[in-house]
Protein backbone atom coordinates (compact mmCIF):
# COMPACT_ATOMS: atom_id res chain seq x y z
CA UNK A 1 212.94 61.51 133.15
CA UNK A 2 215.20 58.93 134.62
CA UNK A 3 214.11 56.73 137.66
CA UNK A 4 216.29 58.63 139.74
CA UNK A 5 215.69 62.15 139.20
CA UNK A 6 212.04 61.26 139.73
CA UNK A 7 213.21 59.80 142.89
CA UNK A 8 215.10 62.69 143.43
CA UNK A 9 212.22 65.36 142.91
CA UNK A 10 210.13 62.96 144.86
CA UNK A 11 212.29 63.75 148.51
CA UNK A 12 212.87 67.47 147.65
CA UNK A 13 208.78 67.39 147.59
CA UNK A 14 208.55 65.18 150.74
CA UNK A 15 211.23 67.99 152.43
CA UNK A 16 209.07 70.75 150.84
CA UNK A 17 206.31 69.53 152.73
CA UNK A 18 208.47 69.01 156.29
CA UNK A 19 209.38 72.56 155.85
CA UNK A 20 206.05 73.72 155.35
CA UNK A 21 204.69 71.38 157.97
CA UNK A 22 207.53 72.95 161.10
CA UNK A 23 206.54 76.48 159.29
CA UNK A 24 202.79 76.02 160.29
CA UNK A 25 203.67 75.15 163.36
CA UNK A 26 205.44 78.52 164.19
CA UNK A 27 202.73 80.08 162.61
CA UNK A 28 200.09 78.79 164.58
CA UNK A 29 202.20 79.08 167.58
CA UNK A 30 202.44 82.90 166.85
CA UNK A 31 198.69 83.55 166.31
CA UNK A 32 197.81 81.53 169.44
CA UNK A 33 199.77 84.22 171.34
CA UNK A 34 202.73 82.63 172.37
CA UNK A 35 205.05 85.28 171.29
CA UNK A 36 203.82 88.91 171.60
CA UNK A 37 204.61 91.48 168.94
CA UNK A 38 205.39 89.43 166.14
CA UNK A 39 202.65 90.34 163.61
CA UNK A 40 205.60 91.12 161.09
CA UNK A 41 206.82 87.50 161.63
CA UNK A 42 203.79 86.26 161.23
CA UNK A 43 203.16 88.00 157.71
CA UNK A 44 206.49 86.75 156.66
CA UNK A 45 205.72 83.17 157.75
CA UNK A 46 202.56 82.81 155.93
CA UNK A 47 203.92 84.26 152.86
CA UNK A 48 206.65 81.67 153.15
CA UNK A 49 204.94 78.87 153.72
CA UNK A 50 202.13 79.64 150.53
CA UNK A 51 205.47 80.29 148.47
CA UNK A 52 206.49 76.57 149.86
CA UNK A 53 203.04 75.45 149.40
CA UNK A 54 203.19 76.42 145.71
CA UNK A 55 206.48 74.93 144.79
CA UNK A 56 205.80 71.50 146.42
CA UNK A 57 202.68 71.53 143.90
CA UNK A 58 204.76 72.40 141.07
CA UNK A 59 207.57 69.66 141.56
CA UNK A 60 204.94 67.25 142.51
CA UNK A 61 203.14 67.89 139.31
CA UNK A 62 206.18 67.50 137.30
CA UNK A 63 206.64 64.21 138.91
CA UNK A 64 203.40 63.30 138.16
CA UNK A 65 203.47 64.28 134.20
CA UNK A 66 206.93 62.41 133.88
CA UNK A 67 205.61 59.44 135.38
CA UNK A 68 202.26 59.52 133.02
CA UNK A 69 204.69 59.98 130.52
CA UNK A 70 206.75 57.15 131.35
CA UNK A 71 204.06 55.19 132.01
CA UNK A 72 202.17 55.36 128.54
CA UNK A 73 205.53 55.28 126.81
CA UNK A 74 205.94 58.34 125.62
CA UNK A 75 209.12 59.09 127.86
């Protein structure tokens, strides 16, 4: 993988996380009690932010194989 695609996966991971980080903090904002009636939102939130979660894992891993690859030269 070229330098700058890895560089490239590399931010959408570090904005995968950002995203995940703000959608925590709704999330815990919610299930402290600061908005009433929003159990719904809530659901939706955390399935959102494991869906997040689960993608950041999977572009960070394929950043991690290309760079073994590169790395031993296989690439």
């Amino acid at each position: 993988m070229p330098p700058e695609e890895v560089r490239a996966l590399k931010a959408c991971v570090s904005e995968l996380s950002a995203v995940g980080r703000n959608l925590n903090q709704i999330a815990r904002g919610i299930n402290a009690g600061q908005q009433e009636g929003s159990e719904p939102l809530s659901k939706h939130l955390n399935e959102v932010r494991q869906q997040l979660g689960d993608l950041r894992a999977h572009v960070a891993q394929i950043v991690r194989a290309n760079l073994m690859s590169w790395e031993s030269g296989n690439a």
